[in-house]
N, C-alpha and C. Protein backbone atom coordinates (compact mmCIF):
# COMPACT_ATOMS: atom_id res chain seq x y z
N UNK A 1 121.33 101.44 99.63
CA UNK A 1 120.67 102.73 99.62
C UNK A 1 119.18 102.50 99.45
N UNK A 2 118.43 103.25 100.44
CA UNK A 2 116.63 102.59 100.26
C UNK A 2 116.08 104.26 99.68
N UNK A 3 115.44 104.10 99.11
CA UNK A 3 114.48 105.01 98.73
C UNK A 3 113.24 104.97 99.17
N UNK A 4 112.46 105.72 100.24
CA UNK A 4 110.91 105.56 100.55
C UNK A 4 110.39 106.63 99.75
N UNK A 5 108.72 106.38 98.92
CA UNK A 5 108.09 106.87 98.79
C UNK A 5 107.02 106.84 99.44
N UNK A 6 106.21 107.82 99.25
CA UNK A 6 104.51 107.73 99.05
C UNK A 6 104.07 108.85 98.02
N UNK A 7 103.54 107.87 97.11
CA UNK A 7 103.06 108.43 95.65
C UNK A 7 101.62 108.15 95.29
N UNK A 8 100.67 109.36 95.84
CA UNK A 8 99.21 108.85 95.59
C UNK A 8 99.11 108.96 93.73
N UNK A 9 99.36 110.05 93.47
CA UNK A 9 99.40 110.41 91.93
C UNK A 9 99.90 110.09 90.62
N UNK A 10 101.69 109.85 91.26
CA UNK A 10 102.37 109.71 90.03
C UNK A 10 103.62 110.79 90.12
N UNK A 11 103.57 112.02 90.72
CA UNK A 11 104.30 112.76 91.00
C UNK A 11 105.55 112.43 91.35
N UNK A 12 105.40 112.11 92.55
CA UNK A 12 106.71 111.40 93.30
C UNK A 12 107.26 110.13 92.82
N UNK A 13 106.51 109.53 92.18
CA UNK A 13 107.32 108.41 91.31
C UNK A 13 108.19 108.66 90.49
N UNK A 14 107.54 109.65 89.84
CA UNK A 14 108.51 110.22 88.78
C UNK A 14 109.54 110.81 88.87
N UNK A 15 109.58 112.05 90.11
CA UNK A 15 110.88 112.31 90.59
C UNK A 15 112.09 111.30 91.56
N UNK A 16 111.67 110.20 92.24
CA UNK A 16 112.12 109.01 92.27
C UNK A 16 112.75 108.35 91.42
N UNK A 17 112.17 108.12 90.32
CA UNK A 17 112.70 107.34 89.03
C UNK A 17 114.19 107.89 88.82
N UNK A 18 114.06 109.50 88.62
CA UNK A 18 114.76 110.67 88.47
C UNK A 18 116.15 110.55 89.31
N UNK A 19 115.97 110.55 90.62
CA UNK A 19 116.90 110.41 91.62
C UNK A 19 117.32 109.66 91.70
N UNK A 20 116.49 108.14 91.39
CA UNK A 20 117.35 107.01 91.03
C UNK A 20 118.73 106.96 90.39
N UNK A 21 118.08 107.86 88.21
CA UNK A 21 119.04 108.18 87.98
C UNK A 21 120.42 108.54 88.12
N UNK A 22 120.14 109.36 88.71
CA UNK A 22 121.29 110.18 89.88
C UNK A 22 122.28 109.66 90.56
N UNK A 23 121.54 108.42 91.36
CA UNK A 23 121.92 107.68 92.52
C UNK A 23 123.02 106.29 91.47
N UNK A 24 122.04 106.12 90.30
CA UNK A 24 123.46 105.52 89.33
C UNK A 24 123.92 105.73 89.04
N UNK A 25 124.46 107.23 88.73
CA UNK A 25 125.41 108.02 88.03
C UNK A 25 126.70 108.05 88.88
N UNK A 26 126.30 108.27 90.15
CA UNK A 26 127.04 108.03 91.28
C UNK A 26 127.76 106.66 92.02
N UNK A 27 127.76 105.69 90.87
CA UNK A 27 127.64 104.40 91.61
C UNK A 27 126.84 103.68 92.54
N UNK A 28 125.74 104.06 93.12
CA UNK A 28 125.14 103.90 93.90
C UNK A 28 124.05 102.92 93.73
N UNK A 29 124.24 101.66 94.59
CA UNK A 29 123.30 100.77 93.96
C UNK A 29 121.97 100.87 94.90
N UNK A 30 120.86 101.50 94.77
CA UNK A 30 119.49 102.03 95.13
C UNK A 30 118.57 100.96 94.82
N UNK A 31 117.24 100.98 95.73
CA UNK A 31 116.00 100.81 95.54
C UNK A 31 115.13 101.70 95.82
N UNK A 32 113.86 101.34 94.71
CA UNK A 32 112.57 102.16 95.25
C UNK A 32 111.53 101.75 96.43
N UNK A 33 111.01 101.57 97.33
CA UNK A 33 109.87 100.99 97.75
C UNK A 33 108.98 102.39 98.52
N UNK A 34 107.91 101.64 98.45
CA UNK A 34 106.53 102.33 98.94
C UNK A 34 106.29 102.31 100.33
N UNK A 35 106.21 103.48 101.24
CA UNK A 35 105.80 103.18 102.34
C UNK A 35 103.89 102.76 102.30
N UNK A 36 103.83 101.64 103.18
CA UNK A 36 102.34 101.30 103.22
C UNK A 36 101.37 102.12 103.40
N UNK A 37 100.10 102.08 102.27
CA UNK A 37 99.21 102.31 102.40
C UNK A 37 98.31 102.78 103.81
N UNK A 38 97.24 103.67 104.38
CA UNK A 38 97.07 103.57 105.40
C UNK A 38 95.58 104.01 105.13
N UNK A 39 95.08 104.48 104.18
CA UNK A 39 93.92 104.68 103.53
C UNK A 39 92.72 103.55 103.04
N UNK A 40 91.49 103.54 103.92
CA UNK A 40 90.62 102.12 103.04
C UNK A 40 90.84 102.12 102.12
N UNK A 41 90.18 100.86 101.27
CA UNK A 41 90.74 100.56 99.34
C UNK A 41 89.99 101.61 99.01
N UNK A 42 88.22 101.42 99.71
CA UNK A 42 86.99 102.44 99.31
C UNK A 42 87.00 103.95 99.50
N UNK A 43 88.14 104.77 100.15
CA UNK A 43 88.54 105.65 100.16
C UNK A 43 89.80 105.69 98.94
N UNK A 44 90.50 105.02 98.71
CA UNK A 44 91.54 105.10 97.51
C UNK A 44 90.87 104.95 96.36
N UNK A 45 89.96 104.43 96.07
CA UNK A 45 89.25 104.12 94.75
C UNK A 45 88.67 105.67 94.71
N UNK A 46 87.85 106.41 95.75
CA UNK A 46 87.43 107.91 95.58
C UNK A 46 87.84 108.72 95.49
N UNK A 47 89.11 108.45 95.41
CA UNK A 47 90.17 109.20 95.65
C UNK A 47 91.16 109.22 94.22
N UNK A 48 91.16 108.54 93.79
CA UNK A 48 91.74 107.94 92.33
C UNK A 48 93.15 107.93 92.74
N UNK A 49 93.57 107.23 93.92
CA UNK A 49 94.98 107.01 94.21
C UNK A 49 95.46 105.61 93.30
N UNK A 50 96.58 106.48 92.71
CA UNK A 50 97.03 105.38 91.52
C UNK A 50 97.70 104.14 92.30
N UNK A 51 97.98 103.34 92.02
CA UNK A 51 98.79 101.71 92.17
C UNK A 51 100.12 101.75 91.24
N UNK A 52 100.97 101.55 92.15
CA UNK A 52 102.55 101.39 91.73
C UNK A 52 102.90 99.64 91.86
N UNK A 53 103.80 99.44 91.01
CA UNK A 53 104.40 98.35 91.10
C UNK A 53 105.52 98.55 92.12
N UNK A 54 105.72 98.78 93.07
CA UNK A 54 106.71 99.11 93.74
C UNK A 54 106.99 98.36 94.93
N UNK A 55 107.52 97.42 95.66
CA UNK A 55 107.34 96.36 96.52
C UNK A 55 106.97 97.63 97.91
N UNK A 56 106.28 97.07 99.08
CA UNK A 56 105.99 98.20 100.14
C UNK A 56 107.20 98.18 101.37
N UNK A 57 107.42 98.90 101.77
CA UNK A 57 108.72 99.39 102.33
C UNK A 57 108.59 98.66 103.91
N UNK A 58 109.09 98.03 104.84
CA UNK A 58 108.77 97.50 105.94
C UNK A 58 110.03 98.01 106.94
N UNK A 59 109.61 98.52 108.23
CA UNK A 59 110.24 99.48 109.27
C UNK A 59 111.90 98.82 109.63
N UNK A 60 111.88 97.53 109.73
CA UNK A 60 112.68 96.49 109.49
C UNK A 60 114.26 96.89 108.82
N UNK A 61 113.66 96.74 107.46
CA UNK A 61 114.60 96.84 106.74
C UNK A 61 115.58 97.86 106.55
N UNK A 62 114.97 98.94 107.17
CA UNK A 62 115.58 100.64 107.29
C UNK A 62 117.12 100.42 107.47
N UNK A 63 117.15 99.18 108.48
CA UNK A 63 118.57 98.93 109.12
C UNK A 63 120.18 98.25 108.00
N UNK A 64 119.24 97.89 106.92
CA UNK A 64 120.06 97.44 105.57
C UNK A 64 120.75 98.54 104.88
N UNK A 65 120.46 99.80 105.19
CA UNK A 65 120.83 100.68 103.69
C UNK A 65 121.82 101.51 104.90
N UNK A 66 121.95 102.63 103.83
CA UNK A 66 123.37 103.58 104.27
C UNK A 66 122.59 105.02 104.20
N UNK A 67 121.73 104.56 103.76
CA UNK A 67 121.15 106.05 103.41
C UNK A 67 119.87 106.07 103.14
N UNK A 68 118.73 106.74 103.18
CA UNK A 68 117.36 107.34 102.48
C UNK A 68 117.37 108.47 101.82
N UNK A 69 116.39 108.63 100.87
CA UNK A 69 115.95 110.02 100.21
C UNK A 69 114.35 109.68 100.09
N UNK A 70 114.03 110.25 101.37
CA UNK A 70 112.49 110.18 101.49
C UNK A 70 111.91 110.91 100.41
N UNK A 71 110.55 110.43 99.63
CA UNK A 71 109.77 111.56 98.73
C UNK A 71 108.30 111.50 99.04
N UNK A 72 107.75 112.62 99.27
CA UNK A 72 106.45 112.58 99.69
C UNK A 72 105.89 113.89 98.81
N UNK A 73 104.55 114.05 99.25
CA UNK A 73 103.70 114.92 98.10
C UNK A 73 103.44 115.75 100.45
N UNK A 74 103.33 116.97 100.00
CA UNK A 74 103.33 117.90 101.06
C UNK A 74 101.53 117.66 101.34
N UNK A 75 101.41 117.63 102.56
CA UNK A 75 99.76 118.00 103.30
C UNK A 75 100.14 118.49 104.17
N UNK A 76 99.98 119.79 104.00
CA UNK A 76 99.51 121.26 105.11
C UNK A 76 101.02 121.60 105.40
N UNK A 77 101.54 121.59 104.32
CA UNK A 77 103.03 121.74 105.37
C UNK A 77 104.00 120.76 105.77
N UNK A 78 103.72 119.52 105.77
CA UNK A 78 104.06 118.61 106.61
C UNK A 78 104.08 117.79 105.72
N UNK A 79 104.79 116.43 105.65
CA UNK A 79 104.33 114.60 104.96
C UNK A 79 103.32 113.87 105.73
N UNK A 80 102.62 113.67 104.29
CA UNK A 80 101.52 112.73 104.72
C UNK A 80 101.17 111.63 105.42
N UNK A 81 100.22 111.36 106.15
CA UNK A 81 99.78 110.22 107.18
C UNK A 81 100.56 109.50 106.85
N UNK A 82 101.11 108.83 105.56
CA UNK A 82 101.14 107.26 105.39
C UNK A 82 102.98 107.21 105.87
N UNK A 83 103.17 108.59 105.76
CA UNK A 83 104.91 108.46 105.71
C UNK A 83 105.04 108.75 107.56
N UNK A 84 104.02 109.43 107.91
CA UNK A 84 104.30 109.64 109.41
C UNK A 84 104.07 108.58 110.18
N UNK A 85 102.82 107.59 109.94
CA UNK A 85 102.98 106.05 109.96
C UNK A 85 104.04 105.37 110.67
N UNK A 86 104.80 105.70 108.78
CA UNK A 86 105.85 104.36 108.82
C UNK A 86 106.74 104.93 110.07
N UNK A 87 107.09 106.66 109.95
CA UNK A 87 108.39 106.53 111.01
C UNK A 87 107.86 107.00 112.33
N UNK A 88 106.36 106.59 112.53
CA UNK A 88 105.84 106.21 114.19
C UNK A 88 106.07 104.98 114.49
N UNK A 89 106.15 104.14 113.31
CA UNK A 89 106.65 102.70 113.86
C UNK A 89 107.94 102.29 113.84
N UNK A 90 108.67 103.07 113.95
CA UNK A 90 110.05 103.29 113.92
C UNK A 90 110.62 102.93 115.40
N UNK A 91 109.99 102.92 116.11
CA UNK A 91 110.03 103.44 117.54
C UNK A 91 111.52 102.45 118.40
N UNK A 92 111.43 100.88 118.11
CA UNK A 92 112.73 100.15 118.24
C UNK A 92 113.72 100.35 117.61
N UNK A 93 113.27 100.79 116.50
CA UNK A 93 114.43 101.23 115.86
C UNK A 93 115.43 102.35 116.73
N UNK A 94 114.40 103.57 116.86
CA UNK A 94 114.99 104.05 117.89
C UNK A 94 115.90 103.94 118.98
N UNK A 95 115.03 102.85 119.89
CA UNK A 95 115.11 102.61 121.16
C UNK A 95 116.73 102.20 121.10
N UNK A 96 116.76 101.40 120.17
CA UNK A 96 118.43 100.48 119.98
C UNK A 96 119.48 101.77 118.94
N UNK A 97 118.72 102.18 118.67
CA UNK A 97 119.96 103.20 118.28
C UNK A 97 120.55 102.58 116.92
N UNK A 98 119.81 101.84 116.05
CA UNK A 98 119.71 100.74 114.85
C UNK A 98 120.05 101.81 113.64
N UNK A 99 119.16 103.29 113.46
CA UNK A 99 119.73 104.10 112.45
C UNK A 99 120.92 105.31 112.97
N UNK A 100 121.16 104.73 113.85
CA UNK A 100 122.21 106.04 114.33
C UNK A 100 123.42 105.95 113.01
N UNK A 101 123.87 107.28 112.77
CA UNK A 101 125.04 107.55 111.47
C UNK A 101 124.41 107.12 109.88
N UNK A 102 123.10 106.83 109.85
CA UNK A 102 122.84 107.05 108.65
C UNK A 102 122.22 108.28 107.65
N UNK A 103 122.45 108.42 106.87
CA UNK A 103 122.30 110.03 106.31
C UNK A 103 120.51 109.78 105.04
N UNK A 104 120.43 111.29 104.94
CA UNK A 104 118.92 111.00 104.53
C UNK A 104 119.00 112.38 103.97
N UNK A 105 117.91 112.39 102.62
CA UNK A 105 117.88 114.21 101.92
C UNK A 105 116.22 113.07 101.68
N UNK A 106 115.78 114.41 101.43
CA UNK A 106 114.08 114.45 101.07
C UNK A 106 113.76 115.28 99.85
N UNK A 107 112.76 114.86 98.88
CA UNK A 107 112.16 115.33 97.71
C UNK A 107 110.44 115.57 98.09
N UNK A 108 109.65 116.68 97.32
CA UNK A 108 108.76 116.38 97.49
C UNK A 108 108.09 117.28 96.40
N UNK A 109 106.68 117.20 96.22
CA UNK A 109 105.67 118.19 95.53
C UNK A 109 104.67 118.66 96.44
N UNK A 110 104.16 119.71 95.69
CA UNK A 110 102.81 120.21 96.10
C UNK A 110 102.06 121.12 95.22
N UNK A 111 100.71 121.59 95.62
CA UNK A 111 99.89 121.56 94.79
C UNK A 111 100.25 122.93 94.20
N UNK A 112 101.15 123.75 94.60
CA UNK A 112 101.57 124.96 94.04
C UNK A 112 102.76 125.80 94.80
N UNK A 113 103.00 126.77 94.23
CA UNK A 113 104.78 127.34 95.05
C UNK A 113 104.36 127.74 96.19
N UNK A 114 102.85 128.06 96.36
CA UNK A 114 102.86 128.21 98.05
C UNK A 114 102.59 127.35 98.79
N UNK A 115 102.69 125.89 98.16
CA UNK A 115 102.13 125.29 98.97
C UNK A 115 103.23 124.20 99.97
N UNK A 116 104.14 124.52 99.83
CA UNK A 116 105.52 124.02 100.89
C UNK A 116 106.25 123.25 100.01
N UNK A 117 107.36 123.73 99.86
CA UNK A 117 108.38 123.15 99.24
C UNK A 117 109.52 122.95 100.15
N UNK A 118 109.76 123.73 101.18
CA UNK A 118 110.71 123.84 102.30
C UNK A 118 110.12 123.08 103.49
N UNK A 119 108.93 123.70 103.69
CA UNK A 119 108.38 123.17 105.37
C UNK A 119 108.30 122.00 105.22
N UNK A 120 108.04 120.74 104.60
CA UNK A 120 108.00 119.14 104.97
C UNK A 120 109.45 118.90 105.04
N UNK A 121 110.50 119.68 104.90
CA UNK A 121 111.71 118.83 105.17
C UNK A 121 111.50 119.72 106.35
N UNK A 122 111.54 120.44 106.77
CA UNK A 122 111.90 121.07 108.57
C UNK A 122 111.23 120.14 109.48
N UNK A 123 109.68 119.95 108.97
CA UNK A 123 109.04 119.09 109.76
C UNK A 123 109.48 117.93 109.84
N UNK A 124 110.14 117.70 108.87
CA UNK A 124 110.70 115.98 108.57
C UNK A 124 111.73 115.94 109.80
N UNK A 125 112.78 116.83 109.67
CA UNK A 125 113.78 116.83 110.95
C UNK A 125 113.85 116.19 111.96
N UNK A 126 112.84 116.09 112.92
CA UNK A 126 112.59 115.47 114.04
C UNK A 126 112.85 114.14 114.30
N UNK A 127 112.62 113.78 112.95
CA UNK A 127 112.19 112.41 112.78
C UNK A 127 114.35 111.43 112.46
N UNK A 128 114.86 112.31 111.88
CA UNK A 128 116.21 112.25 111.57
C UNK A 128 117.11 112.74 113.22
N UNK A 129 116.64 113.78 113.39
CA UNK A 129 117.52 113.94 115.08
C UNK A 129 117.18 112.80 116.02
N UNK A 130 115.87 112.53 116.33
CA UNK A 130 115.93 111.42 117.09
C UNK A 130 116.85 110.13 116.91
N UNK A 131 116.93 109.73 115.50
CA UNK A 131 116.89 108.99 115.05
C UNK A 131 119.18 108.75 114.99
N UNK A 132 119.33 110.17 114.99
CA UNK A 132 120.91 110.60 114.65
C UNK A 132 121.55 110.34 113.39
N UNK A 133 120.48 110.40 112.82
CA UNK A 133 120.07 110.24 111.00
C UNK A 133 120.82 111.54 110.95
N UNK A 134 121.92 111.94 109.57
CA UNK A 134 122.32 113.28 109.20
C UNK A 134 121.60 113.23 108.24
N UNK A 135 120.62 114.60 108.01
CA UNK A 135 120.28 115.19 107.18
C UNK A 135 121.36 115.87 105.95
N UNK A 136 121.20 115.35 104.41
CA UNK A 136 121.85 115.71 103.94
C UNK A 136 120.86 117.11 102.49
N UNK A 137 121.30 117.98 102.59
CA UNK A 137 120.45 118.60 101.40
C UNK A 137 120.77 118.96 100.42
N UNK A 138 120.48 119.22 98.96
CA UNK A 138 120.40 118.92 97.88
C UNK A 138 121.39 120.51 97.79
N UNK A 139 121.75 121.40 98.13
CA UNK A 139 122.12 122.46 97.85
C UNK A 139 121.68 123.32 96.75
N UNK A 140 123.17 123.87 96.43
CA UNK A 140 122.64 124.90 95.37
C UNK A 140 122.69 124.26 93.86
N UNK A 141 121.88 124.67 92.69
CA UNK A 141 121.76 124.14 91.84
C UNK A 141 120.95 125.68 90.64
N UNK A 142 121.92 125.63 89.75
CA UNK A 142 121.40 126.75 89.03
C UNK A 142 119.54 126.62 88.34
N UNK A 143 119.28 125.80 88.19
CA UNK A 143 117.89 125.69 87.84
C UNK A 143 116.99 126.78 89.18
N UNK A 144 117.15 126.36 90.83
CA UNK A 144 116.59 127.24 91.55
C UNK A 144 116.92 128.13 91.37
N UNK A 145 117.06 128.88 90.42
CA UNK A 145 117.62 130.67 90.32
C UNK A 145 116.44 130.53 89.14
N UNK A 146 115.87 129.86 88.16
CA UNK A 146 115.28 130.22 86.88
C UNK A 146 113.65 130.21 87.42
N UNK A 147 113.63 132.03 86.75
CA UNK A 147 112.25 132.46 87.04
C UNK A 147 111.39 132.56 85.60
N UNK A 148 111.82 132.30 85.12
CA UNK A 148 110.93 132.06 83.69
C UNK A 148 109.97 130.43 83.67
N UNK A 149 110.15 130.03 84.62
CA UNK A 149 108.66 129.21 84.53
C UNK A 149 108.67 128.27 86.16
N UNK A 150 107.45 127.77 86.42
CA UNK A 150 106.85 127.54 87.77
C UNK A 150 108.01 126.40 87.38
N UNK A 151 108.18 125.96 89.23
CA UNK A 151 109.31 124.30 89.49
C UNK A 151 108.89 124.96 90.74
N UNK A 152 109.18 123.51 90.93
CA UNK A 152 109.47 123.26 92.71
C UNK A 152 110.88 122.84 92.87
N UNK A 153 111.05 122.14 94.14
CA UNK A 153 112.04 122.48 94.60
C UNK A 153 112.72 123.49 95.06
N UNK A 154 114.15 122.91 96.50
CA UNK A 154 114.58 124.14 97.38
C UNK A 154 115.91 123.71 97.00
N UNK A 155 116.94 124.26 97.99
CA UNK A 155 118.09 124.03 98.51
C UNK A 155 117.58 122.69 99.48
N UNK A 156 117.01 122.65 99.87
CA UNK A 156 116.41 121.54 101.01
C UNK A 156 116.12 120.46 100.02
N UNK A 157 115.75 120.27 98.74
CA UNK A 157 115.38 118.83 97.72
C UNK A 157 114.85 119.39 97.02
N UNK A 158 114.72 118.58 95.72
CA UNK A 158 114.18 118.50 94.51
C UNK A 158 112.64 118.57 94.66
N UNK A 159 111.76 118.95 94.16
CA UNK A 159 110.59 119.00 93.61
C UNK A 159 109.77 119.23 92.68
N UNK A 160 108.30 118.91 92.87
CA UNK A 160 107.82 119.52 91.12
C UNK A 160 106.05 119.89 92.15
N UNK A 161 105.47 120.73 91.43
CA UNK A 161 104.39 121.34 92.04
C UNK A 161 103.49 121.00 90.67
N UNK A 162 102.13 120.00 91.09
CA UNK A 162 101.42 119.31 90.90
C UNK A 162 99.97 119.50 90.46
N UNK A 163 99.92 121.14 90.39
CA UNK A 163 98.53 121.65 90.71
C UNK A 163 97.63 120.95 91.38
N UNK A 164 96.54 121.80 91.81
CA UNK A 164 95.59 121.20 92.82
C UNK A 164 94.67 119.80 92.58
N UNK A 165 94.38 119.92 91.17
CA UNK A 165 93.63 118.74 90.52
C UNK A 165 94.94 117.93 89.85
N UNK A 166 96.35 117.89 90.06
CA UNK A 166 97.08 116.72 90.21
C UNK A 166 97.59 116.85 88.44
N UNK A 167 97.26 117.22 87.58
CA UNK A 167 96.79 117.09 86.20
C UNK A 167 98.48 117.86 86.01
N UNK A 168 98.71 118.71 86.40
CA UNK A 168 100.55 119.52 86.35
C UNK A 168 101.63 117.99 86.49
N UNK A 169 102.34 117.77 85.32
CA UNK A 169 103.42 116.73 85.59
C UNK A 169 104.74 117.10 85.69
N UNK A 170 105.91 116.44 86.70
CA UNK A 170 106.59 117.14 86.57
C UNK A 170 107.24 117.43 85.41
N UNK A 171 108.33 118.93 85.25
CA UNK A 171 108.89 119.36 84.02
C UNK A 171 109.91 118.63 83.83
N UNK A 172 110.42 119.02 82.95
CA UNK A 172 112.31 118.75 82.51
C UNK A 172 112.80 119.10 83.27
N UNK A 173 112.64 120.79 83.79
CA UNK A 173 113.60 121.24 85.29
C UNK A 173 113.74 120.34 85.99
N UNK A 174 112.37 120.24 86.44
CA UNK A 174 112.16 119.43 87.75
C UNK A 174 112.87 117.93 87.92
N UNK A 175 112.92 117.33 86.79
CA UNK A 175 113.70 116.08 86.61
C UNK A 175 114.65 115.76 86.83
N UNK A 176 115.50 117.21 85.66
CA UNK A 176 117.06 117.28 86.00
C UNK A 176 117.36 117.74 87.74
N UNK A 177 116.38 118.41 88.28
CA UNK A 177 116.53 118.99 89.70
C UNK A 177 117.00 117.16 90.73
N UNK A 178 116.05 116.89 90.24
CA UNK A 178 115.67 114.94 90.78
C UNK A 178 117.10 114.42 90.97
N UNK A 179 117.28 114.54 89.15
CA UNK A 179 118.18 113.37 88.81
C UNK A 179 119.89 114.09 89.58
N UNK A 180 119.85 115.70 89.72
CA UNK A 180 121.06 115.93 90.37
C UNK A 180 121.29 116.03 91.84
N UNK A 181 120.05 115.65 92.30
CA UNK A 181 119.93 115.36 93.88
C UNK A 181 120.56 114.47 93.88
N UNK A 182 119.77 113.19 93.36
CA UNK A 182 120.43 111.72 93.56
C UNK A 182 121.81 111.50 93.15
N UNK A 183 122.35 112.27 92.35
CA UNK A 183 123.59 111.77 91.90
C UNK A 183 124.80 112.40 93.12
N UNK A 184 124.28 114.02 93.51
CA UNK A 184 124.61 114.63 94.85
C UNK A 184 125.17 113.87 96.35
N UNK A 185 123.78 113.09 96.15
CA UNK A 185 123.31 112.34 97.42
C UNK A 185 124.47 110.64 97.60
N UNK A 186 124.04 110.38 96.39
CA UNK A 186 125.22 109.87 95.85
C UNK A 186 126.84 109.92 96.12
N UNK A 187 127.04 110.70 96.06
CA UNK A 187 128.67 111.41 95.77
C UNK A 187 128.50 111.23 97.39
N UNK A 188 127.86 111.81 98.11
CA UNK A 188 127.97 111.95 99.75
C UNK A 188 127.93 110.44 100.46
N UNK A 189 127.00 109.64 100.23
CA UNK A 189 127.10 108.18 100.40
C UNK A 189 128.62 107.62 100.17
N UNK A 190 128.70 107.64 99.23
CA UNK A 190 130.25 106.94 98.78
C UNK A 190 131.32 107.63 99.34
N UNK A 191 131.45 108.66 99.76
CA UNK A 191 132.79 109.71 101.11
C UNK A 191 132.07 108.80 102.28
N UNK A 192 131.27 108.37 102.47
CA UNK A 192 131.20 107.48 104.29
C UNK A 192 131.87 106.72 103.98
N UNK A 193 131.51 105.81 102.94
CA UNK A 193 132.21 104.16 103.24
C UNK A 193 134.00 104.00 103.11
């Protein structure tokens, strides 16, 4: 089971960590890795994009696992350059039909509840149909019903909303939201094999 991130902040690590959880609860023996960087260093340093210990994820390896749970932080709607990147270089993968029947759910944040919690997995889609990747999604989960305080996350994945200056970490909701994706995601992995 591979896990891709891209975590400029800290955000998505954390709900990662989370899903991990999950993904052991379920038996599921998981990794984390980072999709590569695509940003100068001198733009990341201005940027105060944090550094993970996390080994970096290579297009390659996609073909080892049974499954993904992509996590990305939302720009404009959509996942960021570094994740659109990795699955533009996907392209042999394609061609051979290398991820056909593997399944995939997505997590993500953003800088507030309007700022897409749903639309980066629709946009993500494309990238799974070509691919004949099944999209799997996090469903229903009583936490998305609780209106007594801000969370992210959909029926579509787990999330946590980050405020604009990044400084918002995710909650407890948001964690348990994480950690019952992965264990979800989980349970669905182990009915293939």
């Amino acid at each position: 089971m591979g896990k891709k991130i891209y975590s400029a902040y800290g955000h998505i690590k954390q709900l990662a960590e989370e899903e991990l959880k999950g993904l052991k609860k379920a038996g599921v023996e998981a990794v984390i890795k980072m999709v590569p960087e695509t940003l100068p260093e001198e733009v990341q340093k201005k940027m105060h994009i944090a550094k993970f210990d996390y080994p970096v994820a290579t297009v390659d390896e996609l073909v080892n696992y049974d499954g993904f749970l992509f996590g990305f932080a939302t720009r404009y709607g959509s996942a960021p350059a570094q994740f659109k990147a990795f699955m533009d270089a996907t392209g042999q993968l394609w061609f051979t039909g290398a991820l056909k029947g593997k399944v995939a759910g997505v997590f993500q944040s953003s800088a507030g509840a309007g700022g897409g919690q749903e639309s980066p997995a629709l946009t993500f889609m494309p990238h799974f149909a070509h691919h004949g990747i099944a999209f799997v999604p996090m469903g229903h989960h009583p936490h998305l019903s609780v209106l007594t305080e801000a969370r992210g996350g959909s029926f579509w994945g787990a999330g946590t909303l980050a405020s604009t200056d990044g400084s918002r970490q995710p909650s407890t909701l948001e964690k348990e939201l994480a950690e019952y994706q992965g264990e979800q995601f989980g349970k669905f992995v182990n009915r293939l094999q």
